[in-house]
C-alpha atoms as a PDB file:
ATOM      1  CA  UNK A   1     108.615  85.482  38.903  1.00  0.00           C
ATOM      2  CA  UNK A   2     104.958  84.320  39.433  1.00  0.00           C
ATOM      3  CA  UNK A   3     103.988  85.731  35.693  1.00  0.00           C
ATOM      4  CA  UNK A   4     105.674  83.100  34.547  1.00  0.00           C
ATOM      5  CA  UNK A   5     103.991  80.496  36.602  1.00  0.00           C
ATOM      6  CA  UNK A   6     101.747  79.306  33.302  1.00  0.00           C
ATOM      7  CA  UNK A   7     101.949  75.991  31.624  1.00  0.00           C
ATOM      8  CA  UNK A   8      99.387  74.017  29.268  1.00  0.00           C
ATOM      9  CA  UNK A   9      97.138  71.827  31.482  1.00  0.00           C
ATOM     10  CA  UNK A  10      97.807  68.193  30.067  1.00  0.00           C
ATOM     11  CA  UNK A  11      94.397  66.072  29.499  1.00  0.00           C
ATOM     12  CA  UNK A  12      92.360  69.135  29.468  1.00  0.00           C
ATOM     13  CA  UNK A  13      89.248  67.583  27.481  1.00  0.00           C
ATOM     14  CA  UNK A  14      89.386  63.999  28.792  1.00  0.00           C
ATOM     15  CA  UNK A  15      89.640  65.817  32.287  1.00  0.00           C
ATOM     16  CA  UNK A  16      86.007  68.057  31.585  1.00  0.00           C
ATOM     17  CA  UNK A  17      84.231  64.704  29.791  1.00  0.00           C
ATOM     18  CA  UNK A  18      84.885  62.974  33.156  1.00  0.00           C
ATOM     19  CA  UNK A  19      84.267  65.078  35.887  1.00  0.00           C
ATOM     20  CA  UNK A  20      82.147  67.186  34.602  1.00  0.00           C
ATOM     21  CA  UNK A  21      82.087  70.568  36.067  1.00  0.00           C
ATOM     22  CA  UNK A  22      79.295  72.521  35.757  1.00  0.00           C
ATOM     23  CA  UNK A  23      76.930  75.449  37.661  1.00  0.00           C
ATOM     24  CA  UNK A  24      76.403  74.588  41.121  1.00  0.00           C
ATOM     25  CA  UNK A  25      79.331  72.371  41.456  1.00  0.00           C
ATOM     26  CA  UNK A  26      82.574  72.242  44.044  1.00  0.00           C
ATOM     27  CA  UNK A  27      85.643  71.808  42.827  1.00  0.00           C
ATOM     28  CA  UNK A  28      89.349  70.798  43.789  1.00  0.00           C
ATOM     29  CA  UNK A  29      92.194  71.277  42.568  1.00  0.00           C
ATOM     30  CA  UNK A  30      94.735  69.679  44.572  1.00  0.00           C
ATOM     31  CA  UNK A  31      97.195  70.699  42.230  1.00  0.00           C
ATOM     32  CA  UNK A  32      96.504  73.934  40.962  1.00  0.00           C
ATOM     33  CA  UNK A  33      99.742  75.234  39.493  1.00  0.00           C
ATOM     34  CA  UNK A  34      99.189  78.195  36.518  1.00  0.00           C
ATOM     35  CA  UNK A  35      95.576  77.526  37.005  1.00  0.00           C
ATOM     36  CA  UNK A  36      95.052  75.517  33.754  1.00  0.00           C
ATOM     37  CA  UNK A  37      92.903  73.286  34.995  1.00  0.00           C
ATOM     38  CA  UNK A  38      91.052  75.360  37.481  1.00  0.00           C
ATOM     39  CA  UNK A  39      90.091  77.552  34.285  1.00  0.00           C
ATOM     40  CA  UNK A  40      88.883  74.237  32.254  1.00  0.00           C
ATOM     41  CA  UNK A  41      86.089  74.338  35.945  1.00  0.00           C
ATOM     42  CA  UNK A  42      85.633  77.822  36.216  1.00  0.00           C
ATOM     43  CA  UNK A  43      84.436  78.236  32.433  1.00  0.00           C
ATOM     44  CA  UNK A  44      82.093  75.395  32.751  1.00  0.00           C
ATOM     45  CA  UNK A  45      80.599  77.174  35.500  1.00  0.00           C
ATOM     46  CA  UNK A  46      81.731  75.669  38.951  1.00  0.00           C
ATOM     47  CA  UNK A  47      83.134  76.860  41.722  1.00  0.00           C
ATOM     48  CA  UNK A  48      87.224  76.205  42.296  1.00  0.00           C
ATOM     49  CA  UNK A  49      89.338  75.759  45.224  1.00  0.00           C
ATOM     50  CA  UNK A  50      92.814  75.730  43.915  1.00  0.00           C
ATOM     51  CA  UNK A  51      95.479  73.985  46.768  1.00  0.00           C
ATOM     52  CA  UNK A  52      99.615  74.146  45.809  1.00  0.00           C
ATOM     53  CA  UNK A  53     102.494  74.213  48.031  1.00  0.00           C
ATOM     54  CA  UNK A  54     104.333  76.470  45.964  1.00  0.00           C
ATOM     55  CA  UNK A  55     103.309  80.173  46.851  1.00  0.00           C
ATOM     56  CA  UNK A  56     104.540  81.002  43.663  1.00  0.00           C
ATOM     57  CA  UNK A  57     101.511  79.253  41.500  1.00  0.00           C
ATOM     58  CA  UNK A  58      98.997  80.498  44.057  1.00  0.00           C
ATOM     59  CA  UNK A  59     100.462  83.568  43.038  1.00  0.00           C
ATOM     60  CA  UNK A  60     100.244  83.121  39.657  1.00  0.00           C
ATOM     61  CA  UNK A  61      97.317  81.266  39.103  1.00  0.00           C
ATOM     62  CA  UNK A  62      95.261  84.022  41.210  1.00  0.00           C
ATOM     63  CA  UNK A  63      96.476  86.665  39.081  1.00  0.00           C
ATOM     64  CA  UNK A  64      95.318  84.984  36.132  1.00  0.00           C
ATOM     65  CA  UNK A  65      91.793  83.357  37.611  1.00  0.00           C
ATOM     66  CA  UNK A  66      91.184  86.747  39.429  1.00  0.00           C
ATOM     67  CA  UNK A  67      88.570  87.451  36.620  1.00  0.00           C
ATOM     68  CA  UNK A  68      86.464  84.845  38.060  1.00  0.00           C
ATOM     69  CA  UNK A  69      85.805  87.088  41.447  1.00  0.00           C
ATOM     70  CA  UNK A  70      83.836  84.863  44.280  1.00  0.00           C
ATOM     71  CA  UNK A  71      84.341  81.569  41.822  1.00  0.00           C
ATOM     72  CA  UNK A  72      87.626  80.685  42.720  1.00  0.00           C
ATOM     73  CA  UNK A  73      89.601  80.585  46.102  1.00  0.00           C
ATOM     74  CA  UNK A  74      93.309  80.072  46.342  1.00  0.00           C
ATOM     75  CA  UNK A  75      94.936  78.377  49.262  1.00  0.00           C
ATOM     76  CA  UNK A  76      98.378  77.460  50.381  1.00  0.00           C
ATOM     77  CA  UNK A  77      98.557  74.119  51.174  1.00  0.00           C
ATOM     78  CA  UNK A  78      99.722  69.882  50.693  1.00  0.00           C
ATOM     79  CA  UNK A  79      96.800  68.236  49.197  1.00  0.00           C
ATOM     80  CA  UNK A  80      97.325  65.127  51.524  1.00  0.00           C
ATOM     81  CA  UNK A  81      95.283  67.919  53.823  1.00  0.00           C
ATOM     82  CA  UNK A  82      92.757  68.809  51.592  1.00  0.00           C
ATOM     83  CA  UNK A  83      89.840  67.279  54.247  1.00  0.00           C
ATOM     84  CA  UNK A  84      91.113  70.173  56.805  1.00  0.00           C
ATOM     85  CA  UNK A  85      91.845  72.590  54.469  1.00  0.00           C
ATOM     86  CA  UNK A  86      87.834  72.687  52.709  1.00  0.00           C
ATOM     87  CA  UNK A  87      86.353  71.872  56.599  1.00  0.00           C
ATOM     88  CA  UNK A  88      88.326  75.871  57.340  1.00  0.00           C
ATOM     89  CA  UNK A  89      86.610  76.957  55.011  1.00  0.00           C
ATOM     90  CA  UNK A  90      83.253  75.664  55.878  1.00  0.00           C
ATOM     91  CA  UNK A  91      83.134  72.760  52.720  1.00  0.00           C
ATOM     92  CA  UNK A  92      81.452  69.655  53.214  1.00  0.00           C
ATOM     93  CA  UNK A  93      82.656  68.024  50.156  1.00  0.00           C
ATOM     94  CA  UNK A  94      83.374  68.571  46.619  1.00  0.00           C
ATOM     95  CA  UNK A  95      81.722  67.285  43.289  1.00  0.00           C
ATOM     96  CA  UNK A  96      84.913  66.916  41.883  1.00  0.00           C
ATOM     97  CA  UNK A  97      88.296  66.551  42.927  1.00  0.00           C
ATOM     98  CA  UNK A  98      91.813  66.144  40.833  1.00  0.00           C
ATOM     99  CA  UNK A  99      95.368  66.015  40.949  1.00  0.00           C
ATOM    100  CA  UNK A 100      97.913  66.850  38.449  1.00  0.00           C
ATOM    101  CA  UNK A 101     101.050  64.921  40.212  1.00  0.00           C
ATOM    102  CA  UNK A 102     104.519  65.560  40.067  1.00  0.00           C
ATOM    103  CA  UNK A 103     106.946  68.519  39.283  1.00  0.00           C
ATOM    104  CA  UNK A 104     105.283  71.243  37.007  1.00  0.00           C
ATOM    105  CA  UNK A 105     106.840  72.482  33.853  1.00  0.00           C
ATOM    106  CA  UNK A 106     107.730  76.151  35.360  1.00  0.00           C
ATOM    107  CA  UNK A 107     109.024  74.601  38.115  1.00  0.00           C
ATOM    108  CA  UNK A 108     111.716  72.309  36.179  1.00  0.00           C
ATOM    109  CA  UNK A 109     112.365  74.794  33.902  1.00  0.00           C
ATOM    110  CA  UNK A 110     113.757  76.978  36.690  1.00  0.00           C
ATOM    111  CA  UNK A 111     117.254  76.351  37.510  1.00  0.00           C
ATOM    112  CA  UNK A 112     117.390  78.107  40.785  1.00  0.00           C
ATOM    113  CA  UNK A 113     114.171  75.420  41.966  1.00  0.00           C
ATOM    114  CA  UNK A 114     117.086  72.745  42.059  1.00  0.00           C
ATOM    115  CA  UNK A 115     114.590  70.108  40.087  1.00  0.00           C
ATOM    116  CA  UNK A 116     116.669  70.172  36.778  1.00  0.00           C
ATOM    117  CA  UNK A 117     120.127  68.222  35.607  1.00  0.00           C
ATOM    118  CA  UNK A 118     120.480  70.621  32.345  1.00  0.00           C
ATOM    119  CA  UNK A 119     121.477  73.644  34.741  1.00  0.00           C
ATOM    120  CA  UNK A 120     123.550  74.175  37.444  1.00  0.00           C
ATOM    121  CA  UNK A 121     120.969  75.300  40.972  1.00  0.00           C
ATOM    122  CA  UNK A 122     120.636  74.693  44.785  1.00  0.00           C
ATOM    123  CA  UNK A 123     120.428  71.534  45.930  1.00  0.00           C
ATOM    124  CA  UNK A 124     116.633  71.898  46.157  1.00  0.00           C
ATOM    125  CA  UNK A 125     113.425  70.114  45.045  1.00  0.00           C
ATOM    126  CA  UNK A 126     110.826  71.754  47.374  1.00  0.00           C
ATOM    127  CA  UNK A 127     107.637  72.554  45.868  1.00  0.00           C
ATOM    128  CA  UNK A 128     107.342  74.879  48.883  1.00  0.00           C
ATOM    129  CA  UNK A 129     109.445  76.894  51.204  1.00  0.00           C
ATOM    130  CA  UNK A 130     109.363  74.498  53.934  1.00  0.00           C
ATOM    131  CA  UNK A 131     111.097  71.131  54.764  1.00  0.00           C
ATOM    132  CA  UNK A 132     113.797  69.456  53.746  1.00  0.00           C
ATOM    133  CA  UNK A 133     116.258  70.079  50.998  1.00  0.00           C
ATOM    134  CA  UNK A 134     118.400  68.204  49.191  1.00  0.00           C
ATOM    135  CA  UNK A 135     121.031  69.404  50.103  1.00  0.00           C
ATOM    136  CA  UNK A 136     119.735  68.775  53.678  1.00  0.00           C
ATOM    137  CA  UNK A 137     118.447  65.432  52.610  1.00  0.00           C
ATOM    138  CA  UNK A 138     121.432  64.043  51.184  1.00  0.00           C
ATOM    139  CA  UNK A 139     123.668  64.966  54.377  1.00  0.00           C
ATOM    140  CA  UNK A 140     122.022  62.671  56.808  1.00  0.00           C
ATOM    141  CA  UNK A 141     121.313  59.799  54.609  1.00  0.00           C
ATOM    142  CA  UNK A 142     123.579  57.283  54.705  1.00  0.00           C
ATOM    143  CA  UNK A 143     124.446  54.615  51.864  1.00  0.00           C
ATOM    144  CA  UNK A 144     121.923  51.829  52.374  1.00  0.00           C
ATOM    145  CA  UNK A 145     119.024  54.931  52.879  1.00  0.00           C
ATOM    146  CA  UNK A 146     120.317  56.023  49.845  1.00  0.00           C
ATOM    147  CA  UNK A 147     119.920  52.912  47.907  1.00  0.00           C
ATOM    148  CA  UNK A 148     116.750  52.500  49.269  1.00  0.00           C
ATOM    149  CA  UNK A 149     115.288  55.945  47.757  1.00  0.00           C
ATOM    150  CA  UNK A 150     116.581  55.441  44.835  1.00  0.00           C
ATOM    151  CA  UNK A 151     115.268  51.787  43.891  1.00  0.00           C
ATOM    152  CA  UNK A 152     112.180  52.673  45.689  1.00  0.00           C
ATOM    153  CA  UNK A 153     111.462  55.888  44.382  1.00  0.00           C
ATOM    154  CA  UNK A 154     113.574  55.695  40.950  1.00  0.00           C
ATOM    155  CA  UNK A 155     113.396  51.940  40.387  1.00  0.00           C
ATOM    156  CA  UNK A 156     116.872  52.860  39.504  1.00  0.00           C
ATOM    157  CA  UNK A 157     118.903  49.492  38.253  1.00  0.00           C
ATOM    158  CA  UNK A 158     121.970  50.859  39.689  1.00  0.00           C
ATOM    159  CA  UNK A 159     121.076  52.082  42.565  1.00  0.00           C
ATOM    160  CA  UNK A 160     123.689  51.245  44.511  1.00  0.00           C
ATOM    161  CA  UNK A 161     126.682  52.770  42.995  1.00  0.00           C
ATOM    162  CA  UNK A 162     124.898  55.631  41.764  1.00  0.00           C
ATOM    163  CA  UNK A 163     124.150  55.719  46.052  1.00  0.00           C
ATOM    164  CA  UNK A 164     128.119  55.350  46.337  1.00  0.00           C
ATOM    165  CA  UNK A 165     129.397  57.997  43.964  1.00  0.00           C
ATOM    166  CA  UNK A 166     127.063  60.555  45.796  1.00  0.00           C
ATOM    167  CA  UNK A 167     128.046  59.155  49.218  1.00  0.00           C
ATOM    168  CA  UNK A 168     131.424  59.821  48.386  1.00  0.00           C
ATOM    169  CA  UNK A 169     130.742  63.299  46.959  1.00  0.00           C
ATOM    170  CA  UNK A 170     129.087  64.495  50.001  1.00  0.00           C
ATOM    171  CA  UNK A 171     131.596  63.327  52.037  1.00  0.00           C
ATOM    172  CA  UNK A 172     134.329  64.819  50.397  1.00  0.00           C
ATOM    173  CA  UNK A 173     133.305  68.171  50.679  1.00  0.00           C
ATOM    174  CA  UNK A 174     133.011  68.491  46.936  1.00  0.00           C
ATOM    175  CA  UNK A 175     131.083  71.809  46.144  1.00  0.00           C
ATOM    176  CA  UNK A 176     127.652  70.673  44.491  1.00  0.00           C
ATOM    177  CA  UNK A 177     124.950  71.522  42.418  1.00  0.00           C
ATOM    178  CA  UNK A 178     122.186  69.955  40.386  1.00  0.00           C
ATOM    179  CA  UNK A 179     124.592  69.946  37.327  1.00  0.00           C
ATOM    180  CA  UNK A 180     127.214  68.038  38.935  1.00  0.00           C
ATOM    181  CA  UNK A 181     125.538  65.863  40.701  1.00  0.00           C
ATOM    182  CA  UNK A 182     123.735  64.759  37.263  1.00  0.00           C
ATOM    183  CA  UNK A 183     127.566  63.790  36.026  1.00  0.00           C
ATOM    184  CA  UNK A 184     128.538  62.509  39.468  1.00  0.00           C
ATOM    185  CA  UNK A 185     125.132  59.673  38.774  1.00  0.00           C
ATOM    186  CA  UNK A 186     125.950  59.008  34.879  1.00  0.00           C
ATOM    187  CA  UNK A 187     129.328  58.605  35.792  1.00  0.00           C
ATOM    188  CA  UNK A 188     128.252  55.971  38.042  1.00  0.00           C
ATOM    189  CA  UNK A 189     126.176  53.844  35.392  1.00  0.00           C
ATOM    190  CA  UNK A 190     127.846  52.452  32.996  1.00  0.00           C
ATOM    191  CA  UNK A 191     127.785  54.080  29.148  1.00  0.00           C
ATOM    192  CA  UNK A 192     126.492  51.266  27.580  1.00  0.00           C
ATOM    193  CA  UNK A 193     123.312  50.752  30.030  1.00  0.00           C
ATOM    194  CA  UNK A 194     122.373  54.612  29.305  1.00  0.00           C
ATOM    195  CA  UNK A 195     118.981  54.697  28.486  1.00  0.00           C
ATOM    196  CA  UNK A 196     118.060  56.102  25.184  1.00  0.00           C
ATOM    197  CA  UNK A 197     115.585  58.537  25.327  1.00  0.00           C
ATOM    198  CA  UNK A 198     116.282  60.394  28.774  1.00  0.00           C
ATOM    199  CA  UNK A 199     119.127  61.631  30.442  1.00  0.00           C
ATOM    200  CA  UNK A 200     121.166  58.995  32.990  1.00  0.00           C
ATOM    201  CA  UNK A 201     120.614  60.656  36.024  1.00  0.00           C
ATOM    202  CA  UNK A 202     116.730  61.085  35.153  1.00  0.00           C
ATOM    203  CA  UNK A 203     115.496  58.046  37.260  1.00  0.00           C
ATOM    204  CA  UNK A 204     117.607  59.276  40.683  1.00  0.00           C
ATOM    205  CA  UNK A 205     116.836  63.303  40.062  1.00  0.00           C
ATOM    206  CA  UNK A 206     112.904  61.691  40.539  1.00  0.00           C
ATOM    207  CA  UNK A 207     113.565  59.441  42.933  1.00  0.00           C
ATOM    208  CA  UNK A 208     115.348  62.465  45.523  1.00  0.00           C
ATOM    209  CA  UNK A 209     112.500  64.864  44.502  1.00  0.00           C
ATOM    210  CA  UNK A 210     110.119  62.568  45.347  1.00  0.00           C
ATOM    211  CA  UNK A 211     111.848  61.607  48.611  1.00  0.00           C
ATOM    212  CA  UNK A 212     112.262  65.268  49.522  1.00  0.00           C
ATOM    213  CA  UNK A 213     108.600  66.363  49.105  1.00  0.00           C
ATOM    214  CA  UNK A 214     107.295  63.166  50.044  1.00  0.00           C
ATOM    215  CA  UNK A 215     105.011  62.824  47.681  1.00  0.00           C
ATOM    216  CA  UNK A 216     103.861  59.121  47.956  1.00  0.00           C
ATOM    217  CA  UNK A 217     103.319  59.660  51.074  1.00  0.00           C
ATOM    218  CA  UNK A 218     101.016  62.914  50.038  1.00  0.00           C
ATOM    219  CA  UNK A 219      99.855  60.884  47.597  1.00  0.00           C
ATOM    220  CA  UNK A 220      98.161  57.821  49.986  1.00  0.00           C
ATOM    221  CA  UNK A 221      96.590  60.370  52.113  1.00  0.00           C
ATOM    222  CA  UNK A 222      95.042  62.491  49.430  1.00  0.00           C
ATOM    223  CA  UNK A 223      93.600  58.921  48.290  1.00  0.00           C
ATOM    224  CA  UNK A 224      92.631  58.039  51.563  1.00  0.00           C
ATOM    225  CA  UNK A 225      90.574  60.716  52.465  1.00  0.00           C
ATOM    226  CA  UNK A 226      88.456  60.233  48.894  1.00  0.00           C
ATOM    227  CA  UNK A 227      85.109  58.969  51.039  1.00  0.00           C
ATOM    228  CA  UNK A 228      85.120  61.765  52.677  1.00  0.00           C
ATOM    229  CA  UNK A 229      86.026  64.474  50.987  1.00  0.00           C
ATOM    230  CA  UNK A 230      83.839  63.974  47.798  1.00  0.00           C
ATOM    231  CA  UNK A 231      80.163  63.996  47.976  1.00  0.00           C
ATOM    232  CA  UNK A 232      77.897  61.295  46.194  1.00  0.00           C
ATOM    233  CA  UNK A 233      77.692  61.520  42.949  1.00  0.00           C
ATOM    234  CA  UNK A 234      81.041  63.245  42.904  1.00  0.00           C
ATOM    235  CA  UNK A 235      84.088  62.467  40.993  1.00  0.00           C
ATOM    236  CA  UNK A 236      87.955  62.245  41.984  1.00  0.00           C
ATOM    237  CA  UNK A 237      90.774  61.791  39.130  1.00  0.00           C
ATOM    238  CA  UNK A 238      94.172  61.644  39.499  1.00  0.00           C
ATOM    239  CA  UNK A 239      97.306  62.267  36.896  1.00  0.00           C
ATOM    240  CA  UNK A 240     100.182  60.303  37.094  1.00  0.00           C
ATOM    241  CA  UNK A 241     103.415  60.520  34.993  1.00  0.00           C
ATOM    242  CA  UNK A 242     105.231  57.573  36.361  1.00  0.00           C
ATOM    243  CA  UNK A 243     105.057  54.363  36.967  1.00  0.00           C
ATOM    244  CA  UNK A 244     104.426  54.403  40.960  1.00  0.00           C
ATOM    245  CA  UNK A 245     102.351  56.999  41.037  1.00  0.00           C
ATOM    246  CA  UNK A 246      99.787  55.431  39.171  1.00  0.00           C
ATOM    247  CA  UNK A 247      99.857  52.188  40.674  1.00  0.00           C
ATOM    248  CA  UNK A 248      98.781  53.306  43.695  1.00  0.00           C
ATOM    249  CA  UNK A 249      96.062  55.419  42.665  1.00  0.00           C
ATOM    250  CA  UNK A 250      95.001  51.856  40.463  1.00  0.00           C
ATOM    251  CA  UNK A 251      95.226  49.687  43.240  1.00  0.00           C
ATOM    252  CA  UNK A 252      93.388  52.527  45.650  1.00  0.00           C
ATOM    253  CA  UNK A 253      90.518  52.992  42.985  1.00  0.00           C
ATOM    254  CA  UNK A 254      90.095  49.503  42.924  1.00  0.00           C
ATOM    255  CA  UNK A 255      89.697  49.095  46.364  1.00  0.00           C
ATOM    256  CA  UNK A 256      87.094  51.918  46.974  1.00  0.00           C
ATOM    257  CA  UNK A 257      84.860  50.450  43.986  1.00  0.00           C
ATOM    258  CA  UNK A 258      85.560  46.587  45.500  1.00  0.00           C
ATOM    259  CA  UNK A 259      82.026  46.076  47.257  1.00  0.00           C
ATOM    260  CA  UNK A 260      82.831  42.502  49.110  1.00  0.00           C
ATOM    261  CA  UNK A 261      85.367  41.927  51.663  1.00  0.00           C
ATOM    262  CA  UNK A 262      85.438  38.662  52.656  1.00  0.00           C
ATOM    263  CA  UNK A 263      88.392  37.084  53.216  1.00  0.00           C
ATOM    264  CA  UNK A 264      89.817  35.303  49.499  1.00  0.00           C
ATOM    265  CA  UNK A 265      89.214  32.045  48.853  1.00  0.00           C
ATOM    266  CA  UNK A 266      85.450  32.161  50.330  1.00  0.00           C
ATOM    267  CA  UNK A 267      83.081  30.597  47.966  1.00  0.00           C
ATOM    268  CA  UNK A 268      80.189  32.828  48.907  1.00  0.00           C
ATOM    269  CA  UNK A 269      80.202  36.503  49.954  1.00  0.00           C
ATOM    270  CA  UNK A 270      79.199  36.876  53.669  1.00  0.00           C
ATOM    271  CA  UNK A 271      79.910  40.703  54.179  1.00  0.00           C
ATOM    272  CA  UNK A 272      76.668  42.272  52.383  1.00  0.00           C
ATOM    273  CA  UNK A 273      79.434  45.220  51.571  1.00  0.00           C
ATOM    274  CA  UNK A 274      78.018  47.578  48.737  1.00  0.00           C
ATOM    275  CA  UNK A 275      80.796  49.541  47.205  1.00  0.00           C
ATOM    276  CA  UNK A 276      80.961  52.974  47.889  1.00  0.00           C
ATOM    277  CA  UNK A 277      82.709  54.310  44.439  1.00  0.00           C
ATOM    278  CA  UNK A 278      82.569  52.754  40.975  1.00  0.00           C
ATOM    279  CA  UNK A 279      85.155  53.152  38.075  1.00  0.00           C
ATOM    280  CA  UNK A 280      84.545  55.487  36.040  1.00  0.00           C
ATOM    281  CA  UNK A 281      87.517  54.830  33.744  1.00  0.00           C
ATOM    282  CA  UNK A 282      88.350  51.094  33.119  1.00  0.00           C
ATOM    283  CA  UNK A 283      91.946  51.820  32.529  1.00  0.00           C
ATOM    284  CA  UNK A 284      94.685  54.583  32.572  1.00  0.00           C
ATOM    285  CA  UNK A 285      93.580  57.406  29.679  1.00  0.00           C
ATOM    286  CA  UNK A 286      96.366  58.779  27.976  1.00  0.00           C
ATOM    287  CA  UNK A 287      96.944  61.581  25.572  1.00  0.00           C
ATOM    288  CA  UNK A 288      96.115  61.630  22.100  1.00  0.00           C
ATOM    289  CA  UNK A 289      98.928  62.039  19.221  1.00  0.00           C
ATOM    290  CA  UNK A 290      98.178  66.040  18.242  1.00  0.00           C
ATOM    291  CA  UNK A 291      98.409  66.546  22.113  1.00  0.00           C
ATOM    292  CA  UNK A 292     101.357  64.889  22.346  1.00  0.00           C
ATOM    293  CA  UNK A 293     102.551  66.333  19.742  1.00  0.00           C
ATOM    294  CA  UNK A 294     101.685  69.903  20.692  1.00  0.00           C
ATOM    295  CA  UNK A 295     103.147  69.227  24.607  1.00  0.00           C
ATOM    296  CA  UNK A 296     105.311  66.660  24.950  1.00  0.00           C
ATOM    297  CA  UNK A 297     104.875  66.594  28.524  1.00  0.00           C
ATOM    298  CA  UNK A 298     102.019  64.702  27.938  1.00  0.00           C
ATOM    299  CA  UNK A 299     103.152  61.924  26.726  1.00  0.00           C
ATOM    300  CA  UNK A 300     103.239  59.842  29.824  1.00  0.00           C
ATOM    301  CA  UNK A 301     100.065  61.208  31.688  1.00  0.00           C
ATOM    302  CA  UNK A 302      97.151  58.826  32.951  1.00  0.00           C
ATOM    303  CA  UNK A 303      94.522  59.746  34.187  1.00  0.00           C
ATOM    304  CA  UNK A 304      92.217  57.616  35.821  1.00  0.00           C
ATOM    305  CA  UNK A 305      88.857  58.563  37.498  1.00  0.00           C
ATOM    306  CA  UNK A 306      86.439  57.292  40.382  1.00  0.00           C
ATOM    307  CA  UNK A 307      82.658  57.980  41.276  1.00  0.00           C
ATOM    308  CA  UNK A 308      81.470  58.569  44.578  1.00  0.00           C
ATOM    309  CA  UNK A 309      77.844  56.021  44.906  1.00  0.00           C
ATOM    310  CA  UNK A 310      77.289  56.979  47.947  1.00  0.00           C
END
């Protein structure tokens, strides 16, 4: 049920300091799930549009950010179209911009969502009603697409009979859910390279979730259409709880704040480029202990944030 579409926003006072919402201000929220962060905007006085695939958070988080009135809008949508969504509703740009990425905590904590291992549900993973599932996913891939996915995605080390014992699954006929296909992949690793602190089948269950909502590729063009989607002076931050994720909003950042592009290897620069963004955080910011402590979710978030110049 959307009432119980609420989780703590991770980063909530690092996110404020950064971008700075205030009166007068646009916001995004590319992400907006229960709303937390949308609130942290809306009680420093700016003005929200909340984006999510799921129509159960825009559910949610309007019931709960309804108190706000005119202050907040709610629409149903993939942030990679965030440009098309704000241009509908007559937006030029935003002062500030973020993204929460990956699966939410009321999503993995509900078994019939197909995200979680420690439950039996659906072959799954959409964070909306439409596309591909699992289920749907894993029947046309073959073993080599497989492996692929789950090295690319997973940067699982045994990718390829992990891709195997599913293949074979599949093909077999053999009734599955998320529960059993979490023993089919730690069956397929061997005990001893078990990772300590998460569960075997952790790296693949991330690496088909991903694949399925296509969330790199969401990812790129939410990045991509940073110039023109915040205003100058504006602010865009992004959090990232893996490895791949925040790489490529790094290597993006660092590329909108790069002024020259000459070729490498020139000794003097001939473009005249002037940057268009500057970094605004020199390196990933991460959660202190008594947040960590308090949501352990947190633990792996970075956050990293640009500046619009111009």
């Amino acid at each position: 049920m959307s009432e119980g579409f609420v989780h703590e926003p991770v980063l909530a006072r690092e996110v404020v300091e950064l971008l700075g919402p205030a009166p007068g201000r646009i916001f995004l929220d590319g992400t907006l799930g229960g709303g937390g962060h949308s609130a942290l905007f809306l009680d420093a006085g700016a003005r929200v549009i909340g984006m999510d695939r799921d129509p159960r958070a825009i559910a949610a988080a309007s019931a709960r950010l309804a108190r706000y009135g005119e202050a907040f809008r709610a629409v149903r949508g993939d942030f990679r179209d965030a440009r098309a969504a704000l241009t509908a509703l007559g937006i030029d740009g935003v002062d500030g911009a973020l993204v929460d990425l990956g699966v939410s905590s009321p999503q993995l904590d509900d078994p019939a969502r197909g995200f979680s291992f420690r439950e039996g549900g659906p072959l799954d993973m959409r964070m909306g009603p439409e596309g591909e599932t699992l289920r749907e996913l894993l029947g046309r891939l073959d073993e080599p697409g497989l492996v692929r996915i789950l090295r690319e995605y997973g940067e699982e080390p045994f990718a390829r009979p992990v891709a195997r014992a599913i293949r074979r699954a599949v093909d077999a006929g053999e009734p599955l859910d998320t529960a059993r296909l979490a023993e089919i992949v730690a069956g397929a690793i061997p005990r001893r390279a078990w990772p300590e602190r998460i569960h075997p089948a952790t790296r693949t269950f991330q690496a088909l979730r991903i694949a399925v909502n296509d969330e790199l590729g969401a990812l790129a063009a939410w990045l991509g259409s940073l110039p023109s989607l915040v205003r100058s002076g504006g602010r865009a931050g992004a959090i990232s709880f893996h490895s791949l994720e925040d790489r490529a909003v790094k290597q993006k950042f660092r590329a909108l704040a790069q002024a020259c592009v000459c070729p490498p290897g020139m000794p003097v620069c001939g473009c005249g480029a002037a940057a268009t963004f500057r970094a605004v955080t020199r390196k990933a910011v991460v959660a202190s202990d008594a947040e960590v402590a308090r949501n352990p979710r947190a633990r792996s978030a970075r956050l990293r944030v640009v500046e619009k110049l111009r």
